[in-house]
Protein backbone atom coordinates (compact mmCIF):
# COMPACT_ATOMS: atom_id res chain seq x y z
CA UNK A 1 35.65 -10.88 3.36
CA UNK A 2 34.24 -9.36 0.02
CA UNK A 3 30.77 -10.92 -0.32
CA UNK A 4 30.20 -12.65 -3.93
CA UNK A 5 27.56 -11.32 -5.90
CA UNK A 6 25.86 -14.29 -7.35
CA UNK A 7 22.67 -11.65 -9.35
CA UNK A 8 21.18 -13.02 -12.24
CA UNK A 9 20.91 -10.45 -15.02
CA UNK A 10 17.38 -8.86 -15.15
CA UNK A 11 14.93 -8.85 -17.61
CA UNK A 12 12.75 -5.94 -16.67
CA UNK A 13 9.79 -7.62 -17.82
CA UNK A 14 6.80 -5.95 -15.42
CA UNK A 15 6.73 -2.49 -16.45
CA UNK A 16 6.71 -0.36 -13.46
CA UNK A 17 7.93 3.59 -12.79
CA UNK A 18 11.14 2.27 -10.55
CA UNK A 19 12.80 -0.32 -8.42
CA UNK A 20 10.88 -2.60 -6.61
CA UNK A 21 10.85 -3.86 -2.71
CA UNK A 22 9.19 -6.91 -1.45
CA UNK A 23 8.91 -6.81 2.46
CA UNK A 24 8.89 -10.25 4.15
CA UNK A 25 7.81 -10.62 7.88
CA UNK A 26 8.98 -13.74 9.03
CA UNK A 27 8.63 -15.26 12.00
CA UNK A 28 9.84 -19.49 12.98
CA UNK A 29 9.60 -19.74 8.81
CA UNK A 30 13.18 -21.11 8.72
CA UNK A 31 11.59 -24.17 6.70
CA UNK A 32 9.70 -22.04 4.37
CA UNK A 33 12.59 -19.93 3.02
CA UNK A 34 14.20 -22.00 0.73
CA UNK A 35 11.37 -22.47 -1.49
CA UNK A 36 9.88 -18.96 -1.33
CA UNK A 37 13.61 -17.45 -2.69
CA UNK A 38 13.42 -20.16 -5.56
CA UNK A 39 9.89 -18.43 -5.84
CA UNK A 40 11.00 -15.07 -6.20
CA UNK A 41 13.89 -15.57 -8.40
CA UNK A 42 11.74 -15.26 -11.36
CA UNK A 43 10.06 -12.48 -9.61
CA UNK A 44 13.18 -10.49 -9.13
CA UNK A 45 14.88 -11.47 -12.51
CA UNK A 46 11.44 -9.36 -14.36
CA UNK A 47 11.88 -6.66 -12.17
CA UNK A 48 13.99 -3.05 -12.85
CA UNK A 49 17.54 -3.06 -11.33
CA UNK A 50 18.02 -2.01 -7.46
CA UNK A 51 15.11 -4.35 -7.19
CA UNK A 52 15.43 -6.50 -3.79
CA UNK A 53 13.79 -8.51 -1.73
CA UNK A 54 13.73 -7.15 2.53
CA UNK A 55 13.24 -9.95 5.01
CA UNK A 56 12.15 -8.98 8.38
CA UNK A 57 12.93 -11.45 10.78
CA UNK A 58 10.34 -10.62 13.82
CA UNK A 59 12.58 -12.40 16.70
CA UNK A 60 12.60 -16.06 15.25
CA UNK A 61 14.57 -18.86 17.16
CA UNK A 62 14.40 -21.76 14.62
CA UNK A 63 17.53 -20.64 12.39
CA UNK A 64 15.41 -18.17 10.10
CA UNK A 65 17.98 -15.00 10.03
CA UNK A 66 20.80 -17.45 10.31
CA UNK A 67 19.68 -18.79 6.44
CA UNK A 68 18.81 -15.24 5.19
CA UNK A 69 22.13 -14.28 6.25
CA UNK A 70 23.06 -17.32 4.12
CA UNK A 71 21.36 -15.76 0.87
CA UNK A 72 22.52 -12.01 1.48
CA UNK A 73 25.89 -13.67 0.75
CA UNK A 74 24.96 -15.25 -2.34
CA UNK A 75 22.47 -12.49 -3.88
CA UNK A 76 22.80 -8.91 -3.18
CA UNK A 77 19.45 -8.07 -3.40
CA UNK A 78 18.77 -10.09 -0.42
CA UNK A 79 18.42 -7.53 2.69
CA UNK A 80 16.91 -8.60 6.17
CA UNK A 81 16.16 -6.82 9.23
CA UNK A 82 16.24 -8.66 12.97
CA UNK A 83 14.31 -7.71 15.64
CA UNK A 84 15.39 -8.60 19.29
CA UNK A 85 12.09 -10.14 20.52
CA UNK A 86 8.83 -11.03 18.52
CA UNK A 87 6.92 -7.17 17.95
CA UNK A 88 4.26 -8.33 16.15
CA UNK A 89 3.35 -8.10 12.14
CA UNK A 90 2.48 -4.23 11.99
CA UNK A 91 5.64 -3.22 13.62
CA UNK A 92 7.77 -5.86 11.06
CA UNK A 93 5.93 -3.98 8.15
CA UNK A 94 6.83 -0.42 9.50
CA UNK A 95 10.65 -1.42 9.46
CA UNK A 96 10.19 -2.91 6.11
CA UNK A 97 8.82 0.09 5.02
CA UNK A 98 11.47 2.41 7.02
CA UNK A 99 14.15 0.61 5.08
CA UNK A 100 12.71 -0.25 1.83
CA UNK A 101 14.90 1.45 -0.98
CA UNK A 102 12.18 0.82 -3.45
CA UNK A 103 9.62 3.38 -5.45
CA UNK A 104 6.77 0.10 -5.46
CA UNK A 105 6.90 -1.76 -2.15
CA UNK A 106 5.67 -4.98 -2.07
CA UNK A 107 4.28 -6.85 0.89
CA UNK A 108 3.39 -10.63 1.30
CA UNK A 109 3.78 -13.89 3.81
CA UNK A 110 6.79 -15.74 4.39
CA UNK A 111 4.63 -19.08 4.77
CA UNK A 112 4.45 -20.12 1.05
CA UNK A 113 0.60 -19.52 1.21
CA UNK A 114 0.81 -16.01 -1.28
CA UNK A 115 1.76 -17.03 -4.73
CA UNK A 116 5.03 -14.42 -5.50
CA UNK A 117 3.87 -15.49 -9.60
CA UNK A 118 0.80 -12.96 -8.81
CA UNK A 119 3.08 -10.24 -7.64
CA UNK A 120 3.49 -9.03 -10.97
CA UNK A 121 -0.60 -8.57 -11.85
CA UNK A 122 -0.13 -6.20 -8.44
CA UNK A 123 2.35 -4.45 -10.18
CA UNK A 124 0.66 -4.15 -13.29
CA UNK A 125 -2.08 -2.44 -11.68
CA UNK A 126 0.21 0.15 -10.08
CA UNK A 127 1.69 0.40 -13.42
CA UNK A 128 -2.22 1.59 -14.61
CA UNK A 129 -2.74 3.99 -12.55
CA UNK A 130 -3.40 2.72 -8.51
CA UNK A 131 -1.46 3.54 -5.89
CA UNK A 132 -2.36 0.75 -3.80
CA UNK A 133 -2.78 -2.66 -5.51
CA UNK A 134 -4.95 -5.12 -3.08
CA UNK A 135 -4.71 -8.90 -3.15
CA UNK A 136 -8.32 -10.71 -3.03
CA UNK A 137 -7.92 -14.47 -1.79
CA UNK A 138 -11.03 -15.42 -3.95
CA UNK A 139 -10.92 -18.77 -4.01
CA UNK A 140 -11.42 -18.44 -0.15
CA UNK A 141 -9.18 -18.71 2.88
CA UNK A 142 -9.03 -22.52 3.69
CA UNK A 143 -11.48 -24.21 6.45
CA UNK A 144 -14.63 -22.53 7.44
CA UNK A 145 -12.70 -21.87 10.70
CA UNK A 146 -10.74 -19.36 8.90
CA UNK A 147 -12.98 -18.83 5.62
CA UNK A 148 -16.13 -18.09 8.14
CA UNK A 149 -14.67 -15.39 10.37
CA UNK A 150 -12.61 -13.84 7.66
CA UNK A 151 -15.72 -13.55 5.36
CA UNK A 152 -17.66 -11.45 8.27
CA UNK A 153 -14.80 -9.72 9.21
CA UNK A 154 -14.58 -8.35 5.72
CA UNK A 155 -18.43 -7.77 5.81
CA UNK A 156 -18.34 -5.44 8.93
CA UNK A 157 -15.23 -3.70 7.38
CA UNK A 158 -17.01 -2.90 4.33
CA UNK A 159 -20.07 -1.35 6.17
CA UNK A 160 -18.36 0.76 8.52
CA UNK A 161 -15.76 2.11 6.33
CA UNK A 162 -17.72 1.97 3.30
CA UNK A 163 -15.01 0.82 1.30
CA UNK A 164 -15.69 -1.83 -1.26
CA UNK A 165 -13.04 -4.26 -0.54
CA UNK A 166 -13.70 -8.17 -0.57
CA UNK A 167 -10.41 -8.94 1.30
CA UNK A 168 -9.42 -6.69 3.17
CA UNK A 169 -7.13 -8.19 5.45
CA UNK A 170 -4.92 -10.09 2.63
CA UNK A 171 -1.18 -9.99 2.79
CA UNK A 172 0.02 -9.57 -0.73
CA UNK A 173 -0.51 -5.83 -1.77
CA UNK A 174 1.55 -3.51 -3.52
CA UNK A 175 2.18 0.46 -2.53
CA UNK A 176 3.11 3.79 -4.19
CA UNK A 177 6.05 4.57 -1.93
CA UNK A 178 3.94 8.26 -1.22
CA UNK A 179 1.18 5.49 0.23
CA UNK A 180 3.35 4.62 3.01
CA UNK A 181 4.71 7.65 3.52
CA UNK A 182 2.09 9.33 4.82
CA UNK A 183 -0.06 6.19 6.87
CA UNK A 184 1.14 5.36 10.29
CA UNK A 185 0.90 1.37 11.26
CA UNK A 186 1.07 0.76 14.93
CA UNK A 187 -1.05 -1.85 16.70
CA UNK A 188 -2.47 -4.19 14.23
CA UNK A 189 -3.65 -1.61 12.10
CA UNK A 190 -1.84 -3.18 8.90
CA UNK A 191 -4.92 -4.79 8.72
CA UNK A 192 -6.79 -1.37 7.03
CA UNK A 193 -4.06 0.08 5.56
CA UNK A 194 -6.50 0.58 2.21
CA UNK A 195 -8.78 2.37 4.55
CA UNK A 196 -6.28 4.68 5.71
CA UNK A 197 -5.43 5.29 2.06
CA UNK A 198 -8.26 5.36 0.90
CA UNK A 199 -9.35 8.37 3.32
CA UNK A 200 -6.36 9.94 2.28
CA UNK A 201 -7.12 9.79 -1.89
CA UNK A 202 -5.40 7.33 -2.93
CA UNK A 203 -6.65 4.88 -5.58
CA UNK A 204 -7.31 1.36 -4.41
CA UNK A 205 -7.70 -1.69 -7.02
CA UNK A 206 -8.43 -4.88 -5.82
CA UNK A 207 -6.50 -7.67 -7.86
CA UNK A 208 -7.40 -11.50 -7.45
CA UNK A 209 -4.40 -13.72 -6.47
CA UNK A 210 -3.82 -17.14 -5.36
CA UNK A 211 -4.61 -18.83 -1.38
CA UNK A 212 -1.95 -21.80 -1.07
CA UNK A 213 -2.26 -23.94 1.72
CA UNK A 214 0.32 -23.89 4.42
CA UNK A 215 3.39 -26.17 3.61
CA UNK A 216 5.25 -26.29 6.97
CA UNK A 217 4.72 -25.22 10.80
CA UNK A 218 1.08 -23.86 12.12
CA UNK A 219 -0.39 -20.18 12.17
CA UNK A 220 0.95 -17.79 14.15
CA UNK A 221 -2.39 -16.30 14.91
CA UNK A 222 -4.96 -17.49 17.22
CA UNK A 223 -8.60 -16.49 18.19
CA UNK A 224 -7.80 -13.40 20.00
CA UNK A 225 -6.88 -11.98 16.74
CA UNK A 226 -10.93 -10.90 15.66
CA UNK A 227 -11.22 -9.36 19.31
CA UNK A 228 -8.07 -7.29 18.71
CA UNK A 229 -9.49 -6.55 15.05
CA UNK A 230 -12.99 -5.72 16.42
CA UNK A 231 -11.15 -2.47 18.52
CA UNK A 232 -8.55 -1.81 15.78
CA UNK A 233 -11.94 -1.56 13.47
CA UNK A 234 -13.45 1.06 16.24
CA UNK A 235 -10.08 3.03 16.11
CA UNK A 236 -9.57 3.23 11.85
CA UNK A 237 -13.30 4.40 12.19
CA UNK A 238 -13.02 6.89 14.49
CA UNK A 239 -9.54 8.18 12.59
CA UNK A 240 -11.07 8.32 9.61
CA UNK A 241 -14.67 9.80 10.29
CA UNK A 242 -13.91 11.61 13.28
CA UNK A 243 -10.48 12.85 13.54
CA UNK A 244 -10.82 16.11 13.11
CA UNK A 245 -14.03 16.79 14.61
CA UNK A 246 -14.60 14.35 17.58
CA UNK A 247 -17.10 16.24 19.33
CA UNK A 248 -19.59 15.29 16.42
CA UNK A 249 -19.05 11.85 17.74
CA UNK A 250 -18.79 11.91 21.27
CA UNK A 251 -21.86 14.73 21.17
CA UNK A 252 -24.16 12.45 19.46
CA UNK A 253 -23.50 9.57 22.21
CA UNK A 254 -23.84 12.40 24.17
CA UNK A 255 -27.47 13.49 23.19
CA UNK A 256 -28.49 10.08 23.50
CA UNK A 257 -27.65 9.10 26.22
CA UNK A 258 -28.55 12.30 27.71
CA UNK A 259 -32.28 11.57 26.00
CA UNK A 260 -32.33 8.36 27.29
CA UNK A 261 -31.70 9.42 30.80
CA UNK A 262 -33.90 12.46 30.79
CA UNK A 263 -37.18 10.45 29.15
CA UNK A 264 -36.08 7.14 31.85
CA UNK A 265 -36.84 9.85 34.96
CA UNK A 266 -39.61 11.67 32.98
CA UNK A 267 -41.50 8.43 32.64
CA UNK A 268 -40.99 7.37 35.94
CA UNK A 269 -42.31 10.54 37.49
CA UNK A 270 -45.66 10.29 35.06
CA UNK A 271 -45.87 6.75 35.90
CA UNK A 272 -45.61 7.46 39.45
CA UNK A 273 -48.44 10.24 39.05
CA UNK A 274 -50.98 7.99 37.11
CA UNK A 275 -51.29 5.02 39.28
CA UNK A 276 -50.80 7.15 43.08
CA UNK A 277 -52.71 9.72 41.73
CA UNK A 278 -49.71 12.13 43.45
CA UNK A 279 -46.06 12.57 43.06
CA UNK A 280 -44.53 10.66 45.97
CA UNK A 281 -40.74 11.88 45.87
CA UNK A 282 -39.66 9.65 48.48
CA UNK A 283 -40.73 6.80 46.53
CA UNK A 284 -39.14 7.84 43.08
CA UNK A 285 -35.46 7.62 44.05
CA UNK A 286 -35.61 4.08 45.58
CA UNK A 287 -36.70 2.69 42.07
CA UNK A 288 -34.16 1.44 39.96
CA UNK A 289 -35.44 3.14 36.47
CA UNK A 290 -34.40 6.73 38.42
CA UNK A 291 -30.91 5.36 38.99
CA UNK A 292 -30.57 4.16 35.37
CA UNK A 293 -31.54 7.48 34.00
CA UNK A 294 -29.54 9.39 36.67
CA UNK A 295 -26.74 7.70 35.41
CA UNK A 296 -27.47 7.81 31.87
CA UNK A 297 -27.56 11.85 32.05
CA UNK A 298 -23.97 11.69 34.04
CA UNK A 299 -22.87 9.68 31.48
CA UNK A 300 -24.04 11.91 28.75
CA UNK A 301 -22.00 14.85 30.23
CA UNK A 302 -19.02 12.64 30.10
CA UNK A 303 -18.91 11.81 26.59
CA UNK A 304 -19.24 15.50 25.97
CA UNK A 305 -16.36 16.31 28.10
CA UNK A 306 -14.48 14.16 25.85
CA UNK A 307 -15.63 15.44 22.88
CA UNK A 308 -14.65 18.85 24.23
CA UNK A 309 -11.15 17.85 25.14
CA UNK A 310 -10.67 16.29 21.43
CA UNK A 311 -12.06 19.05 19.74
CA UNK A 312 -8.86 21.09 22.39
CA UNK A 313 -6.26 18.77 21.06
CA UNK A 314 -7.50 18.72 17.30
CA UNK A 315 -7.46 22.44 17.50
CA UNK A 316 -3.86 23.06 19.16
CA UNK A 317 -2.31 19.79 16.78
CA UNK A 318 -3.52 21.80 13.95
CA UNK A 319 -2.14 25.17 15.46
CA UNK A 320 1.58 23.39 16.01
CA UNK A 321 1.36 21.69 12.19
CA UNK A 322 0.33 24.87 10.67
CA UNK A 323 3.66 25.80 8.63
CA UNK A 324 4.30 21.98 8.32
CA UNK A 325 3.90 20.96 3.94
CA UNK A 326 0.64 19.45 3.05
CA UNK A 327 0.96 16.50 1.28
CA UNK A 328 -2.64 16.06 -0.20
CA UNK A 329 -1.17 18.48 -2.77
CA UNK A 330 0.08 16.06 -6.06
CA UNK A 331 0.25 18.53 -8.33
């Protein structure tokens, strides 16, 4: 059966350089749905044509893909992807991304708490000159459950990456299609995407939008979500400082725990020396401070073992991507 193709004529109000995608993860937001598309209309109506809006429907069970099915058949540029099982937010984005037809991709919640009327100040951004437009929640992210936790989680970003960002981890951003292009998101690394492009080159602009409270159903995330950030924090630091010289890292660990090891037995052995008034050797390896500093200099050869082995890899990756294009080159 031919599908009807219900499109309201656009306006092309928002000046940007192309069409537009908006990527949706979704997941149990079957109640949400209606009231987000009545959101976007206007959206979508002030955007270029090819425009569309890209649902991805991360395994839901309460009806979700059953109603964006529903408005695929009324407006063409409703798209959604399903996934078999729930995969998790980082792995709906990289579909969204894989399929997005768009030049400026778009990226916000499906629970009604991003604002689609800001979309367009993300835009207009991008239209200035950024290639990655970030969303800052400035009026704060709810109860000091969430506000708290979210406020030093940005705080640690910013030190360790050194990037200037006061919300780092909100939804609703906008991307050059080049940005996504070249930044793998696996784990939950969505999270610092504007790390990632920012070690890359691209311009960031921070842009502040709207925090809605939650209209229907509960948060999908629970506590374990700042322990999984806390290592996915570890990781974008060591990709973006250390990368391509990991020895520098694992040889600094390496000299100091090495030092710490090597002064631990050193002091011992004077210690032992001043109050006996002789070195007893059969004494010094029953003490514990020996076997800390024993194990402290082992250690210290492991991490530079590491180190050696990443400096290996780094060297033969580069070797094998040698006649591949380099895409730092824009002009």
């Amino acid at each position: 059966m031919e599908r009807m193709n219900n499109t309201p004529p656009n306006n092309a109000q928002i000046p940007v350089p192309g069409p537009v995608t908006i990527v949706v993860p979704v997941y149990q937001e079957r109640d949400s749905l209606p009231k987000l598309y009545e959101e976007l209309l206007p959206v979508l109506n002030a955007l270029p044509e090819k425009s569309e809006v890209l649902f991805v429907d991360d395994g839901s069970t309460d009806g979700s893909f059953d109603y964006l099915e529903e408005l695929h058949g009324r407006d063409a540029r409703i798209r959604a992807l399903r996934f078999r099982r729930n995969m998790g937010k980082a792995v709906g984005l990289s579909a969204g991304f894989e399929h997005a037809k768009g030049e400026i991709i778009v990226t916000m919640d499906g629970d009604l708490q991003d604002d689609p009327a800001d979309i367009q100040a993300l835009l207009t951004a991008i239209a200035d000159g950024a290639d990655l437009a970030c969303g800052w929640k400035y009026q704060g992210k709810g109860p000091a459950n969430k506000s708290l936790p979210s406020r030093f989680f940005n705080f640690v970003t910013s030190r360790v990456t050194g990037i200037k960002l006061h919300d780092m981890n909100c939804p609703l951003k906008a991307y050059r299609r080049e940005v996504i292009e070249e930044i793998d998101v696996y784990g939950d690394l969505h999270r610092f995407i504007p790390v990632l492009a920012h070690q890359r080159g691209f311009v960031l602009k921070e842009v502040k939008v709207q925090n809605r409270p939650r209209q229907f159903g509960t948060s999908k995330f629970g506590i374990e979500r700042f322990t999984r950030g806390f290592f996915d924090l570890m990781t974008v630091f060591l990709l973006t400082r250390y990368a391509q010289r990991p020895l520098h890292f694992f040889g600094t660990l390496a000299l100091l725990t090495g030092l710490i090891g090597t002064m631990s037995i050193a002091g011992l052995m004077a210690y032992t020396k001043l109050t006996l008034g002789s070195m007893d050797w059969r004494a010094t390896p029953s003490r514990p401070l020996f076997f800390i500093g024993l194990l402290a200099i082992m250690l210290a050869f492991q991490f530079f073992s590491i180190g050696l082995i990443g400096e290996l890899l780094t060297k033969f990756f580069h070797r094998s991507q040698r006649n591949a294009p380099i895409k730092h080159v824009i002009e």
